[in-house]
N, C-alpha and C. Protein backbone atom coordinates (compact mmCIF):
# COMPACT_ATOMS: atom_id res chain seq x y z
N UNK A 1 0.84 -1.17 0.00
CA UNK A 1 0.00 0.00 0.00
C UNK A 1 0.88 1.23 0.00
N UNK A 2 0.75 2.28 -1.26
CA UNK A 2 1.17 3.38 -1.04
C UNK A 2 0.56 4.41 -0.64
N UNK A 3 1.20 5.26 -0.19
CA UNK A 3 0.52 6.91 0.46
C UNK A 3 1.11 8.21 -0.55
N UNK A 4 0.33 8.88 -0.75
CA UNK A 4 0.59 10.00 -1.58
C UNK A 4 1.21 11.23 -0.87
N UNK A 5 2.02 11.91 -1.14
CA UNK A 5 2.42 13.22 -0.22
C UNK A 5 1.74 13.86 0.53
N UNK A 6 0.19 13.68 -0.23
CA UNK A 6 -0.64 14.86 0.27
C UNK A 6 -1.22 14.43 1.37
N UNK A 7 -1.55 12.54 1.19
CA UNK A 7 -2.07 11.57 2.09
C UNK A 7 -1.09 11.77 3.34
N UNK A 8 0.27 11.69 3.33
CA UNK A 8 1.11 11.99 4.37
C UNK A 8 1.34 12.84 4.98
N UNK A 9 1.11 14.01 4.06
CA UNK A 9 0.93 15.51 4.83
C UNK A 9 -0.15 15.44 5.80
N UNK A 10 -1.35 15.49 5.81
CA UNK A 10 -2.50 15.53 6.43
C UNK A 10 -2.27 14.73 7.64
N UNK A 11 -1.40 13.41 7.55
CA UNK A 11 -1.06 12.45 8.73
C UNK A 11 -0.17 13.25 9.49
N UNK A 12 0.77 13.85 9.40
CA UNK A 12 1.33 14.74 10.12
C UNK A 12 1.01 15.48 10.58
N UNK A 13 0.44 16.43 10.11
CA UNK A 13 -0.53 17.57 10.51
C UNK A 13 -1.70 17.22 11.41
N UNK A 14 -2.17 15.96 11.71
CA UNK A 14 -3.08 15.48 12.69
C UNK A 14 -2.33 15.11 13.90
N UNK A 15 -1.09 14.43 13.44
CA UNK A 15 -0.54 14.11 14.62
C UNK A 15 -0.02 15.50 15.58
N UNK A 16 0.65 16.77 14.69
CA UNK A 16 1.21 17.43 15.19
C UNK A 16 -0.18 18.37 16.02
N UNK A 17 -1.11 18.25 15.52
CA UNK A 17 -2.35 19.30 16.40
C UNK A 17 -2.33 18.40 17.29
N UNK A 18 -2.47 17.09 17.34
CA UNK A 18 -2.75 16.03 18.22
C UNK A 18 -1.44 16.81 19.23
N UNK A 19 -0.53 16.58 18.82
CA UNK A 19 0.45 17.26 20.11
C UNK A 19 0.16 18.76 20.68
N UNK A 20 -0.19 19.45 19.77
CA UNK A 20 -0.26 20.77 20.12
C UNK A 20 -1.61 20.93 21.47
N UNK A 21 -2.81 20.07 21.20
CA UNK A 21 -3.68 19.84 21.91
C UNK A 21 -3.04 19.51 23.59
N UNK A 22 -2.58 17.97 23.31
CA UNK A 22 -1.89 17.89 24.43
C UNK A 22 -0.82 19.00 25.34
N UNK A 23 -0.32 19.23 24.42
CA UNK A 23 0.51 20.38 25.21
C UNK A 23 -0.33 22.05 25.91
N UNK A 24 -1.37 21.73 25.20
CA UNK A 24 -2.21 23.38 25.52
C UNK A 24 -2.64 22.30 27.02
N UNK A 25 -3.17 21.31 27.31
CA UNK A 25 -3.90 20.72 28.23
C UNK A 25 -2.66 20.49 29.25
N UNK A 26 -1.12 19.71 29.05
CA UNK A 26 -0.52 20.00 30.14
C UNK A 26 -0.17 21.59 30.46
N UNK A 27 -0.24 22.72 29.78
CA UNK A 27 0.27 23.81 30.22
C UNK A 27 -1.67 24.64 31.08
N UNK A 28 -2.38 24.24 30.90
CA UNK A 28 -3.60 24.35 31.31
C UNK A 28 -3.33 23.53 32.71
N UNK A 29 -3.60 22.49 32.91
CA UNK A 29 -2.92 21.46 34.10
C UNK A 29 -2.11 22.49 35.22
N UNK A 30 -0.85 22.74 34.57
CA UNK A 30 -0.02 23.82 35.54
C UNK A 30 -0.50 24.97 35.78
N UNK A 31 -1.65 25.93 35.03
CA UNK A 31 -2.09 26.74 35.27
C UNK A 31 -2.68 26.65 36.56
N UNK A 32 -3.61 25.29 36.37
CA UNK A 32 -5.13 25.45 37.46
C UNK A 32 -3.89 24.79 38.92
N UNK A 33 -3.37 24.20 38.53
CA UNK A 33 -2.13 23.52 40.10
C UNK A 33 -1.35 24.72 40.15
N UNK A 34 -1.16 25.66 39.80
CA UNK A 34 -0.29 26.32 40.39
C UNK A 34 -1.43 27.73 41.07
N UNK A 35 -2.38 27.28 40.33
CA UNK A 35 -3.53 28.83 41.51
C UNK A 35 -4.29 27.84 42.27
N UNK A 36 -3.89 26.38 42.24
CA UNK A 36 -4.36 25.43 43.50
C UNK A 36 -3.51 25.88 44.62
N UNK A 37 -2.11 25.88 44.17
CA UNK A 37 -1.28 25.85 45.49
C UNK A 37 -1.17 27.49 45.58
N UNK A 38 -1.43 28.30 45.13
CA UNK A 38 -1.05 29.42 45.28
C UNK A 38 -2.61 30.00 46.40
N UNK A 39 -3.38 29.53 46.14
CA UNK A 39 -4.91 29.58 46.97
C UNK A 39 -4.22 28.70 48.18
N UNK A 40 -3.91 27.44 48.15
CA UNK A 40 -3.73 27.28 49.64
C UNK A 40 -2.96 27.99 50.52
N UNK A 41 -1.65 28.10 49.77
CA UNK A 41 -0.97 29.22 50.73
C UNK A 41 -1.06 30.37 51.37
N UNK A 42 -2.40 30.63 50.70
CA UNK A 42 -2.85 31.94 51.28
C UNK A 42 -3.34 32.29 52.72
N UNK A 43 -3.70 30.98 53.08
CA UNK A 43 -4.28 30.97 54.38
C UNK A 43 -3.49 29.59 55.42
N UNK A 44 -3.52 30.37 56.20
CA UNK A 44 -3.05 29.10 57.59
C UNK A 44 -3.98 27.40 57.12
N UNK A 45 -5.30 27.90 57.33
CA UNK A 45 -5.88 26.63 57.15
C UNK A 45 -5.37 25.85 55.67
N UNK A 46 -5.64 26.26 54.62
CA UNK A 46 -4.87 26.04 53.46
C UNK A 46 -3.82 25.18 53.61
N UNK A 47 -2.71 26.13 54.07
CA UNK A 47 -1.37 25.26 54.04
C UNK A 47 -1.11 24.30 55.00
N UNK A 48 -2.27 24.00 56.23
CA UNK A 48 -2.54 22.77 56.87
C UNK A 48 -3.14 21.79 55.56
N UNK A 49 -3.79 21.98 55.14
CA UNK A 49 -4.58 21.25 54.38
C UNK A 49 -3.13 20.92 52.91
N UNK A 50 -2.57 21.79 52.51
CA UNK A 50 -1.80 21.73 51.37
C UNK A 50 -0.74 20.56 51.86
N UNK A 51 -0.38 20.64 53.21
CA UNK A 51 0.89 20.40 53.90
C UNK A 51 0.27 18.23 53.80
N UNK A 52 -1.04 18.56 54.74
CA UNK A 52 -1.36 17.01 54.50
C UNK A 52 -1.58 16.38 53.44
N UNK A 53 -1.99 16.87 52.26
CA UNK A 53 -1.60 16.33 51.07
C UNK A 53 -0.34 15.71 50.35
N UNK A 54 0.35 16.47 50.80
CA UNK A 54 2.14 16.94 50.73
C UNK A 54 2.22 15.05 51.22
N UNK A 55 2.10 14.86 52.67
CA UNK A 55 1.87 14.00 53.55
C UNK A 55 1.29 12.65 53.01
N UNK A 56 0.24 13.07 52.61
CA UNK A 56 -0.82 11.69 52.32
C UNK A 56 -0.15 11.20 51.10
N UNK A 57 0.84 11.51 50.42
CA UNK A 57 1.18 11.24 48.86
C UNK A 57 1.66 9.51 48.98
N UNK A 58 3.21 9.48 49.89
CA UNK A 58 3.74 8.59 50.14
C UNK A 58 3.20 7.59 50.88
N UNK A 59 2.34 8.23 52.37
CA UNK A 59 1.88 6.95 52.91
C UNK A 59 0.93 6.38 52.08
N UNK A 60 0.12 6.78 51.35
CA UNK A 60 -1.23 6.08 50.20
C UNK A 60 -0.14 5.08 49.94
N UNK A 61 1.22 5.58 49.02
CA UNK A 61 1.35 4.23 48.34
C UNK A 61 2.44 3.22 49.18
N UNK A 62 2.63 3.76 50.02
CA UNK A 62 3.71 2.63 51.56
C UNK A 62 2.36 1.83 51.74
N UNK A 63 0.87 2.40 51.71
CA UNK A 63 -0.60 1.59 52.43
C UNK A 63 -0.94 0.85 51.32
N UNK A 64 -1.44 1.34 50.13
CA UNK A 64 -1.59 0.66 48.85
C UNK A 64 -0.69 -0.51 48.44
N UNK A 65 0.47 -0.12 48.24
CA UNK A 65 1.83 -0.85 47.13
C UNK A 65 2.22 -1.70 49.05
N UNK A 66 2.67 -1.68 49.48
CA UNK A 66 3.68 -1.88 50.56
C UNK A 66 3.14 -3.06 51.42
N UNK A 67 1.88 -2.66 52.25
CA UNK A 67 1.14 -3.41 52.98
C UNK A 67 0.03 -3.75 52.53
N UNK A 68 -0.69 -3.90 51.44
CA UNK A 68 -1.44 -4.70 50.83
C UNK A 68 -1.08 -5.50 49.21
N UNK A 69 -1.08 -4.24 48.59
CA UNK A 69 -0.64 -4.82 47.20
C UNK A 69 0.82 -5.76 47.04
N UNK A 70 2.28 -5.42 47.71
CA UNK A 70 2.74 -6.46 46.84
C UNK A 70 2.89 -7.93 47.77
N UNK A 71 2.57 -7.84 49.02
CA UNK A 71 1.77 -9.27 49.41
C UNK A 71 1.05 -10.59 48.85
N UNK A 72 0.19 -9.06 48.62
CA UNK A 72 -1.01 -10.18 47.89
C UNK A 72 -0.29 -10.99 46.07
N UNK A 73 0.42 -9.49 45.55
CA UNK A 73 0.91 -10.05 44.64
C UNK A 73 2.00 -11.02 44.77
N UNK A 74 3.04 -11.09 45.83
CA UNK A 74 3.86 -12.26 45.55
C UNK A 74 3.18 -13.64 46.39
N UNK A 75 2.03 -13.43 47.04
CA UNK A 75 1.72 -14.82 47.24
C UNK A 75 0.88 -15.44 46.05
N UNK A 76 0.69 -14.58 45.00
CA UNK A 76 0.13 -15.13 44.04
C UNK A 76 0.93 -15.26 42.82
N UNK A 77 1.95 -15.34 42.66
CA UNK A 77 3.05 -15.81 42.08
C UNK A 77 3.47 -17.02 42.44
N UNK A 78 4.11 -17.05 43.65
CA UNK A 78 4.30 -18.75 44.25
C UNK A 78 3.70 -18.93 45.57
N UNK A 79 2.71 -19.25 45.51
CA UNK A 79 1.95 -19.33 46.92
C UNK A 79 2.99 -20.50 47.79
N UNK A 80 2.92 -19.52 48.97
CA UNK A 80 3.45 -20.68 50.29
C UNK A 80 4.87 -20.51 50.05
N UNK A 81 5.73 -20.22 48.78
CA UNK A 81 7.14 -20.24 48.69
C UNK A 81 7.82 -19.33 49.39
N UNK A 82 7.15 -18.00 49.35
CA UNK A 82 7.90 -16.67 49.92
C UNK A 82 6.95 -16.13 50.83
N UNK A 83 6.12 -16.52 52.02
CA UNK A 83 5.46 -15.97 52.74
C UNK A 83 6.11 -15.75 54.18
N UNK A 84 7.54 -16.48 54.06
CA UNK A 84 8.50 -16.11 55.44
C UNK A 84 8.92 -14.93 54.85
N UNK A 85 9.08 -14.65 53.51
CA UNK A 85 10.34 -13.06 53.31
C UNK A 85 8.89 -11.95 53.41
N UNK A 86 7.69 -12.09 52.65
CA UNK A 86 6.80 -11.01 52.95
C UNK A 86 6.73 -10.05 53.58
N UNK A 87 7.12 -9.98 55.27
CA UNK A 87 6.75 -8.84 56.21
C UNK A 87 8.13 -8.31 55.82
N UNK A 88 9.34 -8.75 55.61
CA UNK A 88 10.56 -8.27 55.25
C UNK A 88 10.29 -7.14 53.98
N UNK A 89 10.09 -7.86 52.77
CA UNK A 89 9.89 -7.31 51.68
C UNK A 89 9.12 -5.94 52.17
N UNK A 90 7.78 -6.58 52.80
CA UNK A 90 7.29 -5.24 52.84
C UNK A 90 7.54 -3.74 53.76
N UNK A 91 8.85 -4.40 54.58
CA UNK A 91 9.30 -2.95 55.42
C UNK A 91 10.05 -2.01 54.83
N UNK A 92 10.70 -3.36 53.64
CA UNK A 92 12.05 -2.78 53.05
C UNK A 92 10.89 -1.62 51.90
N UNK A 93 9.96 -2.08 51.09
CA UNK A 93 9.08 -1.28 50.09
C UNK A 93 8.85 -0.01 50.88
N UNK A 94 7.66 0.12 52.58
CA UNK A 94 7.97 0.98 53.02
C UNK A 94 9.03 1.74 53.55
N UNK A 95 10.13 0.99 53.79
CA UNK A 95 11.28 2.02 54.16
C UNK A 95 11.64 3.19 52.52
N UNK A 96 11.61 2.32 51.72
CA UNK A 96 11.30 2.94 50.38
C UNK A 96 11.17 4.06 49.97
N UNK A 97 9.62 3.68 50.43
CA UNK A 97 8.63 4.95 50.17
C UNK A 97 9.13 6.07 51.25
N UNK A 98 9.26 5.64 52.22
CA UNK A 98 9.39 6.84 53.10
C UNK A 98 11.17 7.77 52.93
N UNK A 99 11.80 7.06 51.91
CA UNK A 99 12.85 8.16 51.52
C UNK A 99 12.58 8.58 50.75
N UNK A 100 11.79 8.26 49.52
CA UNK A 100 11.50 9.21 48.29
C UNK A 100 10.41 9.94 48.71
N UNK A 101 9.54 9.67 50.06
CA UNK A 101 8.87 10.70 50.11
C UNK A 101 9.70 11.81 51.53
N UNK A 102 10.75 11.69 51.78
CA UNK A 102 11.25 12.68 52.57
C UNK A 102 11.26 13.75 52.34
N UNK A 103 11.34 14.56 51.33
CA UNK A 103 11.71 15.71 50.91
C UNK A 103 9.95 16.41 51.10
N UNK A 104 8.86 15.28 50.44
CA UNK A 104 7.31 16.05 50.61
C UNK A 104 7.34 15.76 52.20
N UNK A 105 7.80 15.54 52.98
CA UNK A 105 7.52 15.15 54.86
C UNK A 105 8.36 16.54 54.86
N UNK A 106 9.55 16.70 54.80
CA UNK A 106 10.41 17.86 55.14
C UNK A 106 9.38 19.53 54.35
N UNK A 107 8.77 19.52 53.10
CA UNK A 107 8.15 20.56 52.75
C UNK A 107 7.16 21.35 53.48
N UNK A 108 6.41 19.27 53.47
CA UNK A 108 4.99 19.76 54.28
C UNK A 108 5.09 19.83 55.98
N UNK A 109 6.19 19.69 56.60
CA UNK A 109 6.85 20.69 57.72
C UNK A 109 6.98 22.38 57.78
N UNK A 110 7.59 22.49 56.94
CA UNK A 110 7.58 24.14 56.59
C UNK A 110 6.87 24.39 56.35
N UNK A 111 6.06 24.12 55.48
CA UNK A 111 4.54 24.56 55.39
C UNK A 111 3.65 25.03 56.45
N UNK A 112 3.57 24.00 57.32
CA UNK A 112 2.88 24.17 58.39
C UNK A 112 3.38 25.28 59.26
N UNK A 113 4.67 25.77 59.04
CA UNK A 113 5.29 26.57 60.33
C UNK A 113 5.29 27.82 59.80
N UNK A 114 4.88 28.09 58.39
CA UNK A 114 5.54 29.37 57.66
C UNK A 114 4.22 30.57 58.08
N UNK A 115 4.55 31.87 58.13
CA UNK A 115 3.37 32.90 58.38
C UNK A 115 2.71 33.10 57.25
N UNK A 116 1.73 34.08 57.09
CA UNK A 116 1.45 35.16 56.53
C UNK A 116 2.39 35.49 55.27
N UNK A 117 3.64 36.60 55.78
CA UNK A 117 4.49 36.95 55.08
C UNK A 117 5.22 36.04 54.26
N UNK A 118 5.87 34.61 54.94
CA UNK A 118 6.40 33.76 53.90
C UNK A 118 5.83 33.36 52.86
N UNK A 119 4.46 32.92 53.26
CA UNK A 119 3.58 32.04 52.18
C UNK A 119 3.05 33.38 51.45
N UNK A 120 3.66 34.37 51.66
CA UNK A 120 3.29 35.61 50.28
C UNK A 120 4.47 35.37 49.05
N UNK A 121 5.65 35.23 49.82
CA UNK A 121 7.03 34.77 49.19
C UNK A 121 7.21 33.90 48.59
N UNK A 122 6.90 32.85 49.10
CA UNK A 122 6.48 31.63 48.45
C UNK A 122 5.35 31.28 47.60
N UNK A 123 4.45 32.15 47.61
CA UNK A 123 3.63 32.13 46.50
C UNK A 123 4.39 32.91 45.01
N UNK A 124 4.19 34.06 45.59
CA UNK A 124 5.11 34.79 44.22
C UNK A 124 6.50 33.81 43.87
N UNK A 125 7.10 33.11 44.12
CA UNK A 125 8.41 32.28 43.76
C UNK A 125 7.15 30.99 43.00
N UNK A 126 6.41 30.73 43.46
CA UNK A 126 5.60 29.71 43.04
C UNK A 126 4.99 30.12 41.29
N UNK A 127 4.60 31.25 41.70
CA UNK A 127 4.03 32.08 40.24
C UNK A 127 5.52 32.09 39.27
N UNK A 128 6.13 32.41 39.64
CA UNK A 128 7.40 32.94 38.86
C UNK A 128 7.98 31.78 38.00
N UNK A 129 7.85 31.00 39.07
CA UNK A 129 8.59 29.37 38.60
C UNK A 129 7.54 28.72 37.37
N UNK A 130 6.33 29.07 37.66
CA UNK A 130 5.05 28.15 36.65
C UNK A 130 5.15 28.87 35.59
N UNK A 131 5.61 30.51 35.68
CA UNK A 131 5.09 31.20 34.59
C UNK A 131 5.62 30.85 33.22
N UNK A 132 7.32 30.12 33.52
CA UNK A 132 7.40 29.92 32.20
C UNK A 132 7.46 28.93 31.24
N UNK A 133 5.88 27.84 31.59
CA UNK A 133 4.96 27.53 30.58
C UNK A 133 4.10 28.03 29.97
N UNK A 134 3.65 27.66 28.64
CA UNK A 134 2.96 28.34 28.05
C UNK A 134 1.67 28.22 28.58
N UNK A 135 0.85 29.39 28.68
CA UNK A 135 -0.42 29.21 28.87
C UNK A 135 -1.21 29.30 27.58
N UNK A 136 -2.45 28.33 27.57
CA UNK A 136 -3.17 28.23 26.73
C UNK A 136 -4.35 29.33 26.20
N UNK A 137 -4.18 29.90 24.98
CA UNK A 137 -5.57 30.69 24.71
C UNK A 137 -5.84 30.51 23.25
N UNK A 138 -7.60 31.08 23.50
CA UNK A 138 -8.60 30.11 23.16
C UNK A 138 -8.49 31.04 21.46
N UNK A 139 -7.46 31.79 21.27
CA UNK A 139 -7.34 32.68 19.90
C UNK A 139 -5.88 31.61 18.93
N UNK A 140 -5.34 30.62 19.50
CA UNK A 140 -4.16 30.05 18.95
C UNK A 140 -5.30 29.01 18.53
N UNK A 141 -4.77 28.61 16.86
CA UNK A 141 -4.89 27.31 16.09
C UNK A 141 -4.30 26.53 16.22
N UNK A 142 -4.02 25.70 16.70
CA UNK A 142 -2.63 24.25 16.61
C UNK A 142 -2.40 24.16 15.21
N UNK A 143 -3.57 24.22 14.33
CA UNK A 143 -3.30 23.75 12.90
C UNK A 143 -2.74 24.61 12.13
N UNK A 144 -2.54 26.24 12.76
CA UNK A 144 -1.79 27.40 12.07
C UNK A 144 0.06 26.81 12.18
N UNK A 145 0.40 26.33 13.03
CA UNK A 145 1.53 25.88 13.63
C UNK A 145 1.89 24.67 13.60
N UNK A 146 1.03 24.01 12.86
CA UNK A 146 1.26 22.32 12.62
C UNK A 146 1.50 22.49 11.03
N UNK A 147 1.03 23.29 10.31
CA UNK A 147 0.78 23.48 8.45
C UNK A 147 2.43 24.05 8.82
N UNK A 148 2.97 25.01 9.61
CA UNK A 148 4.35 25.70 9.58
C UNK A 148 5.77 24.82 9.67
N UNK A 149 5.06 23.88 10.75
CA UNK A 149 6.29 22.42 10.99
C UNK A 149 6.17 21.96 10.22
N UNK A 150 5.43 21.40 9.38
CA UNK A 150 5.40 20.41 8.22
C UNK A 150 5.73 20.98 7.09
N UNK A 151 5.44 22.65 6.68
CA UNK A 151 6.13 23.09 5.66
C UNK A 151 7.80 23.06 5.69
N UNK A 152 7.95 23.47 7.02
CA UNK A 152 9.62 23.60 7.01
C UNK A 152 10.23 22.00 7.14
N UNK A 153 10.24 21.39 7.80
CA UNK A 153 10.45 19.98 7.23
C UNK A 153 10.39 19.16 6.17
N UNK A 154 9.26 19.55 5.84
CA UNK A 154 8.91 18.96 4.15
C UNK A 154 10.21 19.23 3.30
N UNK A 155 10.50 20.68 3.13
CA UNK A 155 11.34 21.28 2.75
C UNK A 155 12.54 20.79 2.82
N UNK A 156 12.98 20.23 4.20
CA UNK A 156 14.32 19.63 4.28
C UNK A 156 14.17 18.11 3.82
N UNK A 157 13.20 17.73 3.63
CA UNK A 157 13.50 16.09 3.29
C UNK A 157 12.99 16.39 1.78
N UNK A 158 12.35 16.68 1.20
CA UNK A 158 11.80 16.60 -0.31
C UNK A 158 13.36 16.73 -1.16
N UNK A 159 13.30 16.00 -2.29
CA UNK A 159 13.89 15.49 -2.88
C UNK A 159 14.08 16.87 -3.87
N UNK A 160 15.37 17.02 -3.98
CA UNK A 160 15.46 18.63 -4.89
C UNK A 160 14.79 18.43 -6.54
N UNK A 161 14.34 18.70 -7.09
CA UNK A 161 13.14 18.87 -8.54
C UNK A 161 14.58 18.87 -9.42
N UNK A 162 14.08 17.98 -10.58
CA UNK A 162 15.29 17.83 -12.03
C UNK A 162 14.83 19.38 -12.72
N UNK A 163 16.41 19.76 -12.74
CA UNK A 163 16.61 21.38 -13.52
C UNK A 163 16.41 20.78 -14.74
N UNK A 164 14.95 21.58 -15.50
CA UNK A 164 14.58 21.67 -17.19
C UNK A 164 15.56 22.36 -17.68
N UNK A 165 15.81 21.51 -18.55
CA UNK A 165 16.72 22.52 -19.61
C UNK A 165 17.90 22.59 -19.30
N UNK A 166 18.39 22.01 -18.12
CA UNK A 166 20.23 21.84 -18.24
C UNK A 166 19.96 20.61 -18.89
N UNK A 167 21.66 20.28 -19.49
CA UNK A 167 21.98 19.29 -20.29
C UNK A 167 22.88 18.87 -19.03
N UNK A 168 23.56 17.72 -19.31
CA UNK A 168 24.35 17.07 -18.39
C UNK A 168 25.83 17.84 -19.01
N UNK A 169 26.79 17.57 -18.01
CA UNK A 169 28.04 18.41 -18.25
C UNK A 169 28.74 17.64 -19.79
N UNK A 170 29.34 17.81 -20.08
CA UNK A 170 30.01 16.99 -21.50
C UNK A 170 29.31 16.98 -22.70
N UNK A 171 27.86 17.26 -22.36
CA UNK A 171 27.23 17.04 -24.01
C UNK A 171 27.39 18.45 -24.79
């Protein structure tokens, strides 16, 4: 089965809005999370509430993954074979979790202790840091900017056109 240029163009150009879409939706994503966290910080209660989130991240999956899930999953792999290493396995999974989640335990500490004035500081550093993704608006085409990538590419791979009317050198 062949495809025609034009057939291939159009495949590109879907895929590339297809990206452009996605990318307006993760930079949308960071928009609404960063005036999530920028709203909690605003208030004491907030950054209690921001801080236990912070918190709840790691133990969910030390409770989920650790002490239920991979139990259940290695006794159902070889039942009865490895049910002496189990409580082992699973301290070592939570010991785990609880170093990659040290840094959200150490945040959502400060959090809790910071005033007024910091969590103004820390918001504006929060804004500053998000700002430079793109935000999405509702006046951009993906497909104005997908027809532009595919022209300039095209360009570099298309095969240069036979010059009419030269002769070959020697004749």
């Amino acid at each position: 089965m062949q495809i025609s240029n034009d057939e291939l163009r159009e495949i590109i150009r879907q895929e590339l809005i297809d990206e452009g879409v996605k990318d307006k939706a993760a930079a949308a994503a960071v928009t609404v999370g960063t005036e999530l966290v920028v709203s909690m910080l605003s208030s004491q209660d907030g950054r209690d509430k921001l801080a236990g989130l912070l918190v709840y991240l790691p133990d969910f999956f030390k409770r989920v993954l650790c002490d239920s899930g991979l139990p259940k999953l290695l006794e159902k792999v070889s039942p009865g074979k490895v049910s002496f290493i189990i409580p082992y396995l699973s301290k070592l999974c939570s010991f785990s979790f609880s170093m990659i989640g040290a840094p959200l335990y150490v945040v959502a500490a400060l959090i809790r202790t910071i005033g007024d004035e910091e969590a103004k500081v820390l918001s504006n550093q929060v804004k500053k840091t998000a700002g430079g993704t793109a935000q999405p608006g509702p006046e951009e085409d993906p497909s104005d900017e997908a027809d532009d990538i595919i022209d300039a590419e095209w360009e570099e791979v298309s095969p240069e056109p036979a010059h009419a009317g030269t002769a070959p050198a020697g004749l």
